[in-house]
PDB file of N, CA and C in Angstrom:
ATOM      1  N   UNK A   1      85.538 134.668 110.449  1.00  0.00           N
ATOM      2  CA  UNK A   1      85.186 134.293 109.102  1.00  0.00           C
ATOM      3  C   UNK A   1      86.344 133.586 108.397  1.00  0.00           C
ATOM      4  N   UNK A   2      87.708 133.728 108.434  1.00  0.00           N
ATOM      5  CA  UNK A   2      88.678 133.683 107.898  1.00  0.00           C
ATOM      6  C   UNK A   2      88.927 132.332 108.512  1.00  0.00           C
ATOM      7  N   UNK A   3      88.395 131.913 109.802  1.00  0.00           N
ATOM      8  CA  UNK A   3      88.722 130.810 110.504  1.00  0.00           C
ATOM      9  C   UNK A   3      88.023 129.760 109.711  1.00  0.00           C
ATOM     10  N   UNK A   4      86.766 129.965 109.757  1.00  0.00           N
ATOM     11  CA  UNK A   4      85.773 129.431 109.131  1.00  0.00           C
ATOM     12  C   UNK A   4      86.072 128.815 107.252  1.00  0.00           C
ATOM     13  N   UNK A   5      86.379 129.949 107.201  1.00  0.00           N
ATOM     14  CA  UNK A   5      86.846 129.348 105.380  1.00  0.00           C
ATOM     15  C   UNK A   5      87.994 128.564 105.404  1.00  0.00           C
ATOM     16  N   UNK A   6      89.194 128.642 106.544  1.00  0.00           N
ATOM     17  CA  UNK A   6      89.957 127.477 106.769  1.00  0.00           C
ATOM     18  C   UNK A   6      89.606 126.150 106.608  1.00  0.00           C
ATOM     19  N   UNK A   7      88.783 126.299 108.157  1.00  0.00           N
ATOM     20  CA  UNK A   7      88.271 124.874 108.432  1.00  0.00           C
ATOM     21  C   UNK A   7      87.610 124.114 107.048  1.00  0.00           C
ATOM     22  N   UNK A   8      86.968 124.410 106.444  1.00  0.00           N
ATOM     23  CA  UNK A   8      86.229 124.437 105.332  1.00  0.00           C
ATOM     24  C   UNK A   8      87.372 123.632 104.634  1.00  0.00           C
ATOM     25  N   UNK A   9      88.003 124.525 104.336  1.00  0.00           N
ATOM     26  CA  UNK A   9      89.622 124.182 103.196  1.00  0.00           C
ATOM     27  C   UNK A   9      90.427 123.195 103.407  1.00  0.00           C
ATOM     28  N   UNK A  10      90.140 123.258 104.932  1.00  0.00           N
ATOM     29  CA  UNK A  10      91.269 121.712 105.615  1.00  0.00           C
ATOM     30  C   UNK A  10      90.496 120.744 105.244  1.00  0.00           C
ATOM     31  N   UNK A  11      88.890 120.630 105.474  1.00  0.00           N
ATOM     32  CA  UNK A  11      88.211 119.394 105.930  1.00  0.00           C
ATOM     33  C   UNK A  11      87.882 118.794 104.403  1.00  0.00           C
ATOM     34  N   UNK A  12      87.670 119.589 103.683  1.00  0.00           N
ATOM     35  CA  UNK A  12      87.769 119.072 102.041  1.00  0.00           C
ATOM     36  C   UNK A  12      89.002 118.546 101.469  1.00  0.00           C
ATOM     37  N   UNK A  13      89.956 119.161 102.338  1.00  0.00           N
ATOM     38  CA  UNK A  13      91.387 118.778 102.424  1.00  0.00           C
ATOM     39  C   UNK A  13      91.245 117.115 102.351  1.00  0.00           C
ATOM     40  N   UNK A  14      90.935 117.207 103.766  1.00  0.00           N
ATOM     41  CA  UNK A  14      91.604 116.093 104.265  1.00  0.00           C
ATOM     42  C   UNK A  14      90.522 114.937 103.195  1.00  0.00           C
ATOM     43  N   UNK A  15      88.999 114.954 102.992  1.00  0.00           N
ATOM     44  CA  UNK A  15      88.340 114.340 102.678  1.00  0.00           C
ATOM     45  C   UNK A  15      88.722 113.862 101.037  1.00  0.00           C
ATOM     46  N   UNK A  16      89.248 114.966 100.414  1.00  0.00           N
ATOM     47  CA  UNK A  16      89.781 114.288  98.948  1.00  0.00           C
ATOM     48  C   UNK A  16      90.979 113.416  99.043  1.00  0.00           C
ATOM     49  N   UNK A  17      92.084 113.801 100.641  1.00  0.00           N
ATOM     50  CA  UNK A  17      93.074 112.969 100.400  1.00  0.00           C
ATOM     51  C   UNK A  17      92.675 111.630 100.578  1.00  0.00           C
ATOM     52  N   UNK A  18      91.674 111.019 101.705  1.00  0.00           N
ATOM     53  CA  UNK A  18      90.851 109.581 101.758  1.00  0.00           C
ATOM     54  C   UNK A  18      90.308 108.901 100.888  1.00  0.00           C
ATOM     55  N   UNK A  19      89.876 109.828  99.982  1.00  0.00           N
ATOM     56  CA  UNK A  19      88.890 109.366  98.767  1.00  0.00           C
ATOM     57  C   UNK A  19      90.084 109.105  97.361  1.00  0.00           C
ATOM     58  N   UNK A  20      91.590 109.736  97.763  1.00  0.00           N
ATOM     59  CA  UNK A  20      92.574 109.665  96.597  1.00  0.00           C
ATOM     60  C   UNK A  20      93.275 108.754  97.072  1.00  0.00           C
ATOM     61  N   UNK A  21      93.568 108.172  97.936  1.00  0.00           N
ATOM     62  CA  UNK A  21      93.975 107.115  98.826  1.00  0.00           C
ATOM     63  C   UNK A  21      93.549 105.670  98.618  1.00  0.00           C
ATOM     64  N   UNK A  22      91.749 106.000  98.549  1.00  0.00           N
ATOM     65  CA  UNK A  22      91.266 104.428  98.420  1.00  0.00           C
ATOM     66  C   UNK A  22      91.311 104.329  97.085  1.00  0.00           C
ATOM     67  N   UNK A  23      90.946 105.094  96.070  1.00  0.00           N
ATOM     68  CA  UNK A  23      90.749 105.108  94.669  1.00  0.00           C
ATOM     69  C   UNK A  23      92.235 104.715  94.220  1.00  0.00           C
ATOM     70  N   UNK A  24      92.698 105.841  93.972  1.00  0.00           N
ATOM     71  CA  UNK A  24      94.314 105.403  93.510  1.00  0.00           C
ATOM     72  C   UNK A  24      95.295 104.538  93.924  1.00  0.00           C
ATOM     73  N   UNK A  25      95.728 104.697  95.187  1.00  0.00           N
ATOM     74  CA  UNK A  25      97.190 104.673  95.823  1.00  0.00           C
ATOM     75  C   UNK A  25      96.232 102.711  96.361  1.00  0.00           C
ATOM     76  N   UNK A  26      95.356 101.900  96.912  1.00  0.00           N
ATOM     77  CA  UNK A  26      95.198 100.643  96.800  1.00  0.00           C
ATOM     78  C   UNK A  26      94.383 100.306  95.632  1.00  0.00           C
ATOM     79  N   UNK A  27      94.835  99.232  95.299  1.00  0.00           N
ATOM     80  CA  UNK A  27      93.980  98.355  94.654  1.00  0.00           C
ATOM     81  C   UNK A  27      92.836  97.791  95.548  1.00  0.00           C
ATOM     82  N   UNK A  28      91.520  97.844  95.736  1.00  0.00           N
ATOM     83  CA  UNK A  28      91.079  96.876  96.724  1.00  0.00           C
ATOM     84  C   UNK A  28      89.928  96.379  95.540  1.00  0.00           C
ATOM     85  N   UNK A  29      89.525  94.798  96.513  1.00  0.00           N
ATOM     86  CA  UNK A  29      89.095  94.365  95.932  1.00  0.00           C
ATOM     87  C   UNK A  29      88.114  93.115  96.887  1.00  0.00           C
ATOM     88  N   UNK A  30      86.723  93.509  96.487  1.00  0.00           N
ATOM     89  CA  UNK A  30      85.712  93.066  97.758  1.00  0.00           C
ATOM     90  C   UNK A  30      85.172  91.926  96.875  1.00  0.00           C
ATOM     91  N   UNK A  31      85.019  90.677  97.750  1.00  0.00           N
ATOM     92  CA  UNK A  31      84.142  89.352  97.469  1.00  0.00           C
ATOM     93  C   UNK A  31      83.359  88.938  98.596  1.00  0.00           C
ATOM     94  N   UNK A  32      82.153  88.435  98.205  1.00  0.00           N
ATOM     95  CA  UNK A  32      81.000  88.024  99.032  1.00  0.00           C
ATOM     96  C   UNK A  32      81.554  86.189  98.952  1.00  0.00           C
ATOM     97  N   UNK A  33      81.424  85.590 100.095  1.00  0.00           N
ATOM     98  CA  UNK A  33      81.899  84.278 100.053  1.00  0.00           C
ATOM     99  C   UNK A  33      80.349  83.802 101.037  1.00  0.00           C
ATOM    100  N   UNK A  34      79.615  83.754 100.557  1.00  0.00           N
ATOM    101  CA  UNK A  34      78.628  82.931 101.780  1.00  0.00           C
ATOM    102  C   UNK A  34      77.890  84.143 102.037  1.00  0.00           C
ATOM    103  N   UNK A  35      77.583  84.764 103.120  1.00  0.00           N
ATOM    104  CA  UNK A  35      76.854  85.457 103.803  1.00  0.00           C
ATOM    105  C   UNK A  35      78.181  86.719 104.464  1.00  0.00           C
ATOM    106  N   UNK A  36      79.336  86.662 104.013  1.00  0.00           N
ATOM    107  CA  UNK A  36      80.126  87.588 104.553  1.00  0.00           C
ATOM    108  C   UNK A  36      80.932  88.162 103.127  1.00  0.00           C
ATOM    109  N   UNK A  37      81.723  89.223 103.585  1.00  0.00           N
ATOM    110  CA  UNK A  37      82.343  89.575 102.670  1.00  0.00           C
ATOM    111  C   UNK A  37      84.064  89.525 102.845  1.00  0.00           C
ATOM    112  N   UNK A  38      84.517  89.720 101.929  1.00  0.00           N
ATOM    113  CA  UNK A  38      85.674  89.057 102.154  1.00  0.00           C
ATOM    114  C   UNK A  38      86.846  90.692 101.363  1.00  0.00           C
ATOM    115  N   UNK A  39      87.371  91.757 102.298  1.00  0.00           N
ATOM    116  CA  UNK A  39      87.808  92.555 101.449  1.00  0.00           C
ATOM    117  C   UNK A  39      89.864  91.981 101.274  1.00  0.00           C
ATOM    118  N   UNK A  40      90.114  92.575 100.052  1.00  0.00           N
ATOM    119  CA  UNK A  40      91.430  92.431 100.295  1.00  0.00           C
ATOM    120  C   UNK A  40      92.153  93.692  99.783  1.00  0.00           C
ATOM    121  N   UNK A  41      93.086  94.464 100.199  1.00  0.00           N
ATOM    122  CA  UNK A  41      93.385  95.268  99.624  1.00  0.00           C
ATOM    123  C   UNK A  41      95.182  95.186  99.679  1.00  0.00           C
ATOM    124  N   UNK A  42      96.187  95.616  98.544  1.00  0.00           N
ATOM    125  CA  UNK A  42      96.751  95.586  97.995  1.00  0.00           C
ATOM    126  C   UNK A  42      97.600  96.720  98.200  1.00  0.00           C
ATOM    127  N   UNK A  43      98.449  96.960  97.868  1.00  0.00           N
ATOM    128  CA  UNK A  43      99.593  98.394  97.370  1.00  0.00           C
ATOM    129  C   UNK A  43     100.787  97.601  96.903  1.00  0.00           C
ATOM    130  N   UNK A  44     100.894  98.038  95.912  1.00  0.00           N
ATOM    131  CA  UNK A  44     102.343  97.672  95.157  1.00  0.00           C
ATOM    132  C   UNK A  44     103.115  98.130  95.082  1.00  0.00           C
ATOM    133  N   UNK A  45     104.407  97.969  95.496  1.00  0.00           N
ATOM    134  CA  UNK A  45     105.276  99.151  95.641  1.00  0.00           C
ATOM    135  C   UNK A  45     106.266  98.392  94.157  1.00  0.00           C
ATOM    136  N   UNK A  46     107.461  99.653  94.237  1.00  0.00           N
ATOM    137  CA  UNK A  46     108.478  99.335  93.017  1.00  0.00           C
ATOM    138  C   UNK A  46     109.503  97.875  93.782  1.00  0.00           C
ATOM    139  N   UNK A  47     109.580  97.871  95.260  1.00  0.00           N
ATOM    140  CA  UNK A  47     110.401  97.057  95.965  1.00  0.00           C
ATOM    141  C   UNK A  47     109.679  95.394  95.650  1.00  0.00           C
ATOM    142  N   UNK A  48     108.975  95.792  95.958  1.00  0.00           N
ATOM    143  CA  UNK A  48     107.964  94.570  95.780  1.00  0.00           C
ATOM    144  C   UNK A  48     107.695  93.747  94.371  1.00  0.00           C
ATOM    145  N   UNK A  49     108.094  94.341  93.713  1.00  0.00           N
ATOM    146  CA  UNK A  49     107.978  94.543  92.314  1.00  0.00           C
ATOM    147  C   UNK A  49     109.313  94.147  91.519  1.00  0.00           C
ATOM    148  N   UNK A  50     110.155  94.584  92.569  1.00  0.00           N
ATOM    149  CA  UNK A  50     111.649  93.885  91.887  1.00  0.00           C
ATOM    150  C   UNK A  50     111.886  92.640  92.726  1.00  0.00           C
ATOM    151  N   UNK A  51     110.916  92.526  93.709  1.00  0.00           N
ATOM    152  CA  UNK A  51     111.470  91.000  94.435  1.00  0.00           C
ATOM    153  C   UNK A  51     110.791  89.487  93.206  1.00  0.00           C
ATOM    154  N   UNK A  52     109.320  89.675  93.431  1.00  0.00           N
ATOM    155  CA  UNK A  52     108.447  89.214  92.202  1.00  0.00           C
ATOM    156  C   UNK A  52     109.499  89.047  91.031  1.00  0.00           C
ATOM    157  N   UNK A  53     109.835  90.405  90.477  1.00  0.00           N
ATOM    158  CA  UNK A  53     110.752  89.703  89.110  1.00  0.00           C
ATOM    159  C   UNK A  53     112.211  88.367  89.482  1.00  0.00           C
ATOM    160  N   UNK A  54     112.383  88.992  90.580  1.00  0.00           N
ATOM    161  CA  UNK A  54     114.053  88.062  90.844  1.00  0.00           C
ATOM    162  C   UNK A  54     113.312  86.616  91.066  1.00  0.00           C
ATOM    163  N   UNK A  55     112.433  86.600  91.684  1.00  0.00           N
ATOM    164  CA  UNK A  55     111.617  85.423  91.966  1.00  0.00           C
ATOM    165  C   UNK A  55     111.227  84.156  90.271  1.00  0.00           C
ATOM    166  N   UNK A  56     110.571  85.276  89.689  1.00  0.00           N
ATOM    167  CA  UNK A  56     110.461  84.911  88.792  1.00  0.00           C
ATOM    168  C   UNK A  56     111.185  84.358  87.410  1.00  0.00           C
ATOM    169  N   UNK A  57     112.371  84.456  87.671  1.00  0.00           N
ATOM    170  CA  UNK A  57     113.596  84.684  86.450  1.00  0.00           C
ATOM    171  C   UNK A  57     114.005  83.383  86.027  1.00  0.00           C
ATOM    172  N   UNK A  58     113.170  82.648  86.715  1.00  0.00           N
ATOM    173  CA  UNK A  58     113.534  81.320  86.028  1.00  0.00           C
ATOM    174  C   UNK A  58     112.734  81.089  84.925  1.00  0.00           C
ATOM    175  N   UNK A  59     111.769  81.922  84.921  1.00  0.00           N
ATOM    176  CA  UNK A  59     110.376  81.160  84.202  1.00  0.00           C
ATOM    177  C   UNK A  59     110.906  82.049  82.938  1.00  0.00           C
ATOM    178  N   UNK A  60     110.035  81.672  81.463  1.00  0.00           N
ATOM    179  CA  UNK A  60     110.338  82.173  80.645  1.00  0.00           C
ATOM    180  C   UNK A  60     109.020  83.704  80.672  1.00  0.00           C
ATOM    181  N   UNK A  61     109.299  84.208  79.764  1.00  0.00           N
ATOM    182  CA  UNK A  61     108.098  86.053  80.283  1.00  0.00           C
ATOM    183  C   UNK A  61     107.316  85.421  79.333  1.00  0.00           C
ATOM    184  N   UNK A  62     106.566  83.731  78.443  1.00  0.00           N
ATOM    185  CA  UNK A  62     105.226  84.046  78.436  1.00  0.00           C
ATOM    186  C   UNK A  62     104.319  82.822  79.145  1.00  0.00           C
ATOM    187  N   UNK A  63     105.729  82.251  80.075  1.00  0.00           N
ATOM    188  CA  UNK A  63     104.777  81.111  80.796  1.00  0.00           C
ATOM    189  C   UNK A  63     104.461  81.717  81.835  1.00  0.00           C
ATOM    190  N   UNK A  64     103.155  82.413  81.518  1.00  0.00           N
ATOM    191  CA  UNK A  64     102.376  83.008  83.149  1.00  0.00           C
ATOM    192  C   UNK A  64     102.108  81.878  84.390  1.00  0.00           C
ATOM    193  N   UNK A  65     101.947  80.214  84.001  1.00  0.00           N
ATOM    194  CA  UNK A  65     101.627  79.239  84.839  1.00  0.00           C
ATOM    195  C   UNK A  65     103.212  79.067  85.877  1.00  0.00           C
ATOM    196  N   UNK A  66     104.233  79.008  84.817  1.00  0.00           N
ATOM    197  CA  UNK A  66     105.921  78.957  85.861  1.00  0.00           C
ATOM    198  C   UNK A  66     105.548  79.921  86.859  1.00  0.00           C
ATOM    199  N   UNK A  67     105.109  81.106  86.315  1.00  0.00           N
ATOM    200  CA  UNK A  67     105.398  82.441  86.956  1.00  0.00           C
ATOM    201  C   UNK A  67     104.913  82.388  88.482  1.00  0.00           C
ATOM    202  N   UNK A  68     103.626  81.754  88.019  1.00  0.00           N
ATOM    203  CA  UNK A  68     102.361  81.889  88.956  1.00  0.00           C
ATOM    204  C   UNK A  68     102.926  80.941  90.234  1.00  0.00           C
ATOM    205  N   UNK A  69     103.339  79.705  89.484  1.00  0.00           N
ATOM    206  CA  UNK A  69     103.694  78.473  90.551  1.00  0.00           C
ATOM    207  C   UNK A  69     105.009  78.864  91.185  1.00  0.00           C
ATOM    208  N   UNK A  70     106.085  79.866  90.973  1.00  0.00           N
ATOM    209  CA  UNK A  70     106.987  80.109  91.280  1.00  0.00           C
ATOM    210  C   UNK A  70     106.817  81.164  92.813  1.00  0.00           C
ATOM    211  N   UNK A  71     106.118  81.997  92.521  1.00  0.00           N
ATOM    212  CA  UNK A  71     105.321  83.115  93.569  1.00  0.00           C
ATOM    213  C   UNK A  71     104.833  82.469  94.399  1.00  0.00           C
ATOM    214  N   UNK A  72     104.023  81.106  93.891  1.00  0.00           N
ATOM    215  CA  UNK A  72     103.236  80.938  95.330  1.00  0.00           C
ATOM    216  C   UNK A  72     104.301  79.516  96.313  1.00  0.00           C
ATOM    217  N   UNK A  73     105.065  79.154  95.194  1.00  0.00           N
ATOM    218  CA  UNK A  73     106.395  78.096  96.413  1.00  0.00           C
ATOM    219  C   UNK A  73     106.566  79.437  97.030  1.00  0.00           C
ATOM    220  N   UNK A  74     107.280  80.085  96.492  1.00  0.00           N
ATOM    221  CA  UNK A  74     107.970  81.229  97.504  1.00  0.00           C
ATOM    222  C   UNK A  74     106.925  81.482  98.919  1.00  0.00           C
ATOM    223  N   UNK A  75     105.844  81.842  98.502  1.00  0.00           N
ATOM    224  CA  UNK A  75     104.764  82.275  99.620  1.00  0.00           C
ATOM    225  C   UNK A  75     104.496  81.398 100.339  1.00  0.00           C
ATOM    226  N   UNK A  76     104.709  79.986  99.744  1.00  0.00           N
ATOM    227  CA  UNK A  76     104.368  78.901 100.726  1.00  0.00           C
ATOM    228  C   UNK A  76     105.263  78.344 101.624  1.00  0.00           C
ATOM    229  N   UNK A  77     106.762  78.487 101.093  1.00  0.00           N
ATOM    230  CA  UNK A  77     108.210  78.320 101.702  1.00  0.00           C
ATOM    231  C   UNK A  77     108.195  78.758 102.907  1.00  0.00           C
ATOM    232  N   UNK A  78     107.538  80.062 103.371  1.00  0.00           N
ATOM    233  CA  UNK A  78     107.955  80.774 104.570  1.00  0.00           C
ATOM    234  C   UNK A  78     107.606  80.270 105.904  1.00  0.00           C
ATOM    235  N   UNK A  79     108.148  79.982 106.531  1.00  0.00           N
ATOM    236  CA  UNK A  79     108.226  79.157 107.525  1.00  0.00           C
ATOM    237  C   UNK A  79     107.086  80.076 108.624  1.00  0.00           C
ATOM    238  N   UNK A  80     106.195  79.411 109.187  1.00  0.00           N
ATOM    239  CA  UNK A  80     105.344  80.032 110.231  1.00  0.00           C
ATOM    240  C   UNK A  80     105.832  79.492 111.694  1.00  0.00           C
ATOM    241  N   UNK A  81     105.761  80.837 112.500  1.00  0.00           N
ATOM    242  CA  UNK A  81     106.653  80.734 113.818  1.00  0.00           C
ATOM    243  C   UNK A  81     105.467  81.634 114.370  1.00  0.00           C
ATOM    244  N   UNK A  82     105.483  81.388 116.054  1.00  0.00           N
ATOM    245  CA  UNK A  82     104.601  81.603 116.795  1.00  0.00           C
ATOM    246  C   UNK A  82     105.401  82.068 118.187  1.00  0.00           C
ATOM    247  N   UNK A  83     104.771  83.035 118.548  1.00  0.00           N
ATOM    248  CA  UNK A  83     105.620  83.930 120.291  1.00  0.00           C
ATOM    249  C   UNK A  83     104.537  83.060 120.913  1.00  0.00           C
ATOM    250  N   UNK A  84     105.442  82.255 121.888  1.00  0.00           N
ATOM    251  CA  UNK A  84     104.975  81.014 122.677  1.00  0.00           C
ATOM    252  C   UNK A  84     104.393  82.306 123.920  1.00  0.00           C
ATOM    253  N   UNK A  85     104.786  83.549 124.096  1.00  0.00           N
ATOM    254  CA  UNK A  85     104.280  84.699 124.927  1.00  0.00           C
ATOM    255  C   UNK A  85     103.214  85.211 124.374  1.00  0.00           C
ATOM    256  N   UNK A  86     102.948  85.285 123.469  1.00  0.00           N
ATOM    257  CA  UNK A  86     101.746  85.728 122.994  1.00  0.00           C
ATOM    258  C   UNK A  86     100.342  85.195 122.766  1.00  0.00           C
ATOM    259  N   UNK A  87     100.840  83.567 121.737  1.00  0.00           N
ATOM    260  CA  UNK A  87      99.967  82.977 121.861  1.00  0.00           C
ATOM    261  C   UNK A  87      99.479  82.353 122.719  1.00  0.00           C
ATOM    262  N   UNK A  88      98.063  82.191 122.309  1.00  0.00           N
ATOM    263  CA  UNK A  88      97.319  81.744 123.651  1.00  0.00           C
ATOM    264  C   UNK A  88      95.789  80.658 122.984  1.00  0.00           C
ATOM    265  N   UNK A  89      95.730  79.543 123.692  1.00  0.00           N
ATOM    266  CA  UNK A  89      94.502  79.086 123.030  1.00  0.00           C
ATOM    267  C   UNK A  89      93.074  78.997 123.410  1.00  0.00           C
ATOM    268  N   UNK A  90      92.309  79.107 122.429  1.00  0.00           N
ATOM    269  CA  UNK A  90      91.053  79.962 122.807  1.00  0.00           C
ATOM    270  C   UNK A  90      90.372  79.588 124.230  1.00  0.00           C
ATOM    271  N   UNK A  91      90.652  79.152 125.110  1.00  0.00           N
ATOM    272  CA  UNK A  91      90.078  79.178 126.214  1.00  0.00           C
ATOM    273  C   UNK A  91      90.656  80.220 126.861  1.00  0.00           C
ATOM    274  N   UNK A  92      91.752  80.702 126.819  1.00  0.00           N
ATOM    275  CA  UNK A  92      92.918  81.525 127.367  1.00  0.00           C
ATOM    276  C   UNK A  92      92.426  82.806 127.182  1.00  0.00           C
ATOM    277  N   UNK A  93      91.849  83.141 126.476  1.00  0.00           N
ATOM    278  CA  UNK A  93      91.506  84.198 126.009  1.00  0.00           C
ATOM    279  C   UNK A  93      90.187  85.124 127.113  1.00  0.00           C
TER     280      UNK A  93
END
């Protein structure tokens, strides 16, 4: 019996921590594009959060457009590199 009211205790356990997980701790955020859906989900940390500001420090705090265009050079700056071992093209597959 004692086993039983465990299991019970864990599995509600575990089921509120999933449900406090998606609710709280991500932001997510679902779009239908066509016939599919498109989810994206998020977590913000404080690190992340101080990179964004250093990023941002040129702009003045009420031009949200500097801000915006500043974030996405950065995101676009990053150079894309490929493991010539890994990749493979779709016939390869």
């Amino acid at each position: 019996m004692l086993i039983a009211k465990a299991s019970i205790v864990i599995f509600f356990s575990y089921v509120s921590y999933i449900v406090i997980d998606r609710l709280v701790i991500y932001n997510t955020k679902v779009t239908m594009i066509g016939e599919k859906w498109y989810r994206n989900s998020v977590k913000v940390s404080d690190e992340v959060r101080d990179i964004a500001q250093k990023i941002i420090t040129p702009c003045s705090r009420d031009d949200e457009v500097c801000q915006r265009q500043k974030l996405l050079d950065f995101v676009t700056a990053i150079p894309y590199k490929t493991n010539p071992r890994l990749a493979k093209k779709p016939l390869q597959v």
